[in-house]
C-alpha atoms as a PDB file:
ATOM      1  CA  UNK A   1      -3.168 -12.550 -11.823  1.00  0.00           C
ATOM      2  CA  UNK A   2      -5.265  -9.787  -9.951  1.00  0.00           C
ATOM      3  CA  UNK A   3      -5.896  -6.661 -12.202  1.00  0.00           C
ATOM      4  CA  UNK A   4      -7.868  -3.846 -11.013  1.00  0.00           C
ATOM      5  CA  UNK A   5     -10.380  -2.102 -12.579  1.00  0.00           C
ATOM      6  CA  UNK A   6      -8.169   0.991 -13.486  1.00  0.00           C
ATOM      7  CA  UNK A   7      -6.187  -1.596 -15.291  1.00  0.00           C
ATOM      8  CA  UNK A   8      -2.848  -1.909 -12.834  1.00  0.00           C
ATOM      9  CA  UNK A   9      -1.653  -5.453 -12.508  1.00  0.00           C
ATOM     10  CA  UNK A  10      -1.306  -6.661  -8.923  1.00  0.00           C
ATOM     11  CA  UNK A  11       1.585  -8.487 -10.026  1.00  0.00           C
ATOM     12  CA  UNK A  12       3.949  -5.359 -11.154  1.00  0.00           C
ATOM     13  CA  UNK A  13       3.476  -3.742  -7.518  1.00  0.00           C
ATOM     14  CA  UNK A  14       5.849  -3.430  -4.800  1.00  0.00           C
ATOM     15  CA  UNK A  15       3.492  -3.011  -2.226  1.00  0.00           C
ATOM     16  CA  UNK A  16       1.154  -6.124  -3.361  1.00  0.00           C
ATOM     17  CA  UNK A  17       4.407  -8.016  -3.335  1.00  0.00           C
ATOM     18  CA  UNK A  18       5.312  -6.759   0.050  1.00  0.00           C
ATOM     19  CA  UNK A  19       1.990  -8.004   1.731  1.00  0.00           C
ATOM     20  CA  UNK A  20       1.528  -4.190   2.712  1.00  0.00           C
ATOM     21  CA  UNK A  21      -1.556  -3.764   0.095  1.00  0.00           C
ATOM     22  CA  UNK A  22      -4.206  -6.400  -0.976  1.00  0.00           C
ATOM     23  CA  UNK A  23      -5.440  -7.393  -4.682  1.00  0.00           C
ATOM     24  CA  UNK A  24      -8.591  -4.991  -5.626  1.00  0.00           C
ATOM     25  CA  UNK A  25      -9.448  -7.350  -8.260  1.00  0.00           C
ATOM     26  CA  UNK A  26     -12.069  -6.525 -11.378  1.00  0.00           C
ATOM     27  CA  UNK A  27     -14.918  -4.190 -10.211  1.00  0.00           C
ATOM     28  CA  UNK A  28     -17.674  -7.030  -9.980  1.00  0.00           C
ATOM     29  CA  UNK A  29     -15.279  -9.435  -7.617  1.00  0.00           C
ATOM     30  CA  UNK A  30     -15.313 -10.037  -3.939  1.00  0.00           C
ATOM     31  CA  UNK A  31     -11.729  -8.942  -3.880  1.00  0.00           C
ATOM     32  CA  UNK A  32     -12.651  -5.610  -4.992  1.00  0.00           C
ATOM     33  CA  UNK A  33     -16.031  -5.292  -2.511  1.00  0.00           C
ATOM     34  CA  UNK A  34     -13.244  -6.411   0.691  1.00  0.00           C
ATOM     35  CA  UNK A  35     -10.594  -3.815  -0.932  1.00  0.00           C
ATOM     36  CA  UNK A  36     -12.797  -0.968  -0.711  1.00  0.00           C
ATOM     37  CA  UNK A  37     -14.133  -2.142   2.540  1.00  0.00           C
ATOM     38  CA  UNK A  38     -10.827  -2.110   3.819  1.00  0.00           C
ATOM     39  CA  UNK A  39     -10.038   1.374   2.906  1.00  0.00           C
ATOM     40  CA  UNK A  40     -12.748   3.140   4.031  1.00  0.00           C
ATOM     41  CA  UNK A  41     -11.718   1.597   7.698  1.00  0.00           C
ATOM     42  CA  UNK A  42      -8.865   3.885   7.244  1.00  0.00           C
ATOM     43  CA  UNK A  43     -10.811   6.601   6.183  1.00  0.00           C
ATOM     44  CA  UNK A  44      -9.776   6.062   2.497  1.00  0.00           C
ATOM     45  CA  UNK A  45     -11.968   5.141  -0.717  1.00  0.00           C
ATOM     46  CA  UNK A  46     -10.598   5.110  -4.018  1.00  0.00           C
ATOM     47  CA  UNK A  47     -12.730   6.971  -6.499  1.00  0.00           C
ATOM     48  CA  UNK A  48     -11.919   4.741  -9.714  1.00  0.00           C
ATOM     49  CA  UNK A  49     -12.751   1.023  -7.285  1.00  0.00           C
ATOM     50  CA  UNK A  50     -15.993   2.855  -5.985  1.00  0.00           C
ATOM     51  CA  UNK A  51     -17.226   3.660  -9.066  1.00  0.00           C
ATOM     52  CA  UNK A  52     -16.347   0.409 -10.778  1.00  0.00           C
ATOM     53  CA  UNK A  53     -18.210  -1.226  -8.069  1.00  0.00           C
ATOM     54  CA  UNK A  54     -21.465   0.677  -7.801  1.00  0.00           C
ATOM     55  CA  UNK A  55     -21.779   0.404 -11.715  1.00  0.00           C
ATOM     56  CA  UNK A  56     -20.771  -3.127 -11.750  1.00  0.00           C
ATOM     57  CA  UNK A  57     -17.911  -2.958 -14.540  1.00  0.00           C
ATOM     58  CA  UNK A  58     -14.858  -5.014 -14.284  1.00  0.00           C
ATOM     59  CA  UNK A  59     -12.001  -2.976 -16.291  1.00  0.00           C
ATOM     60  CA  UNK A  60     -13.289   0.435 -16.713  1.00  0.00           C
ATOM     61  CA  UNK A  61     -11.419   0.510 -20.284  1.00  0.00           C
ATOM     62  CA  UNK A  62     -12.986  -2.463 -21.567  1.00  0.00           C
ATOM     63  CA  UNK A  63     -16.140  -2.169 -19.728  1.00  0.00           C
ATOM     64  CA  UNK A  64     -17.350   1.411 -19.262  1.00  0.00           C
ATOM     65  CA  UNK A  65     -18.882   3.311 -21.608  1.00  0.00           C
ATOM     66  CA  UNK A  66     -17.422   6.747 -20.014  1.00  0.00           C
ATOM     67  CA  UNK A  67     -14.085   5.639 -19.988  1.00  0.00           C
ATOM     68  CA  UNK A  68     -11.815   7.485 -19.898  1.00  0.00           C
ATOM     69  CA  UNK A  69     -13.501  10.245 -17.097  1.00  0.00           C
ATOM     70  CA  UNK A  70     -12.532  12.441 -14.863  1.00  0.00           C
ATOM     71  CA  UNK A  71     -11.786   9.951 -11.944  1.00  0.00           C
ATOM     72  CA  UNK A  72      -8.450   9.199 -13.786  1.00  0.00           C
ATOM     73  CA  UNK A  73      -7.822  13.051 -15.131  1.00  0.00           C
ATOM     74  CA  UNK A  74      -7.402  13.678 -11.154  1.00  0.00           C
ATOM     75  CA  UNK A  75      -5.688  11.402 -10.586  1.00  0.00           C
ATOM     76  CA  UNK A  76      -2.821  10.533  -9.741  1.00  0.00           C
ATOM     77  CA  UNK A  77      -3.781   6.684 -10.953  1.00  0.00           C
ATOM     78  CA  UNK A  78      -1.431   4.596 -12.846  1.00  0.00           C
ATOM     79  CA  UNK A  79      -2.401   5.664 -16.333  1.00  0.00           C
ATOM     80  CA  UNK A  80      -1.068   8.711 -17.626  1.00  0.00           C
ATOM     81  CA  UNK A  81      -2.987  11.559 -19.662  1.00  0.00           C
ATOM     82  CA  UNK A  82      -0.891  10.871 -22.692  1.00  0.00           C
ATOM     83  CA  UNK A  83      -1.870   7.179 -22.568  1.00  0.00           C
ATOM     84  CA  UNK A  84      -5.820   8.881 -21.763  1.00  0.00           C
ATOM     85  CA  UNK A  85      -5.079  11.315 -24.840  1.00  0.00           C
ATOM     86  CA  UNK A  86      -4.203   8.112 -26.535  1.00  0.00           C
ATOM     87  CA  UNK A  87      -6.956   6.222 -26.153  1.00  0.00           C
ATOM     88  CA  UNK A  88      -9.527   9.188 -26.980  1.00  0.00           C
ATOM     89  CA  UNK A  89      -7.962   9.819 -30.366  1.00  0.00           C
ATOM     90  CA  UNK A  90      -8.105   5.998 -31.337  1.00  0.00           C
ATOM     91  CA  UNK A  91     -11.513   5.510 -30.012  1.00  0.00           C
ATOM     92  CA  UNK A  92     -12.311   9.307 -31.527  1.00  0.00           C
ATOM     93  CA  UNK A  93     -13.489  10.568 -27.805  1.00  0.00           C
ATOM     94  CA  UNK A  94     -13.622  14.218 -26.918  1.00  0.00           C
ATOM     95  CA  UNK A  95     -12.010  14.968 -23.794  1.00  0.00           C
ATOM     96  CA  UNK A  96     -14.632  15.292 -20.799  1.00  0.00           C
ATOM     97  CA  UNK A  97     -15.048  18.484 -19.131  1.00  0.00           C
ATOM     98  CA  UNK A  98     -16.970  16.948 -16.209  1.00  0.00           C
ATOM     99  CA  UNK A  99     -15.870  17.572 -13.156  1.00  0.00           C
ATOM    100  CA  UNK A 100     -16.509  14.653 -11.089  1.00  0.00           C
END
């Protein structure tokens, strides 16, 4: 099963299901490096994929210290801010007031 590094399963999407979007895959995967390669031919480049990529983390939850930042706060990314509220009180992290 493909998972992405923001943590949505391939599996659960329409669109992956439809053939109208391909598997990004963990950060440090070839799936992931052709993904974003694909997108920014059509002028696109998700923030969370990028960033997963160029720091070399699989599952930025599991795998990244920063986690959660601001990429998802922008959003709109499949995890909500009460699940990101969540996760800060349980792993006792203030909320960022980064920017980026």
């Amino acid at each position: 099963m493909h998972v992405g590094p923001c943590g949505l399963a391939c599996s659960a999407c329409g669109l992956y299901h439809r053939g109208e979007c391909a598997p990004c895959g963990p950060g440090n995967t070839i799936e992931a490096r052709l993904k974003i390669g694909a997108q920014e031919r059509l002028g696109f480049r998700c923030p969370v994929l990028a960033c997963a990529i160029s720091r070399g983390v699989d599952y930025c939850s599991r795998d990244c210290p920063e986690f959660p930042c601001p990429r998802f706060e922008r959003g709109p990314y499949p995890l909500s801010h009460a699940f990101l509220q969540m996760y800060r009180r349980r792993s006792r992290k203030l909320p960022c007031r980064e920017n980026n």
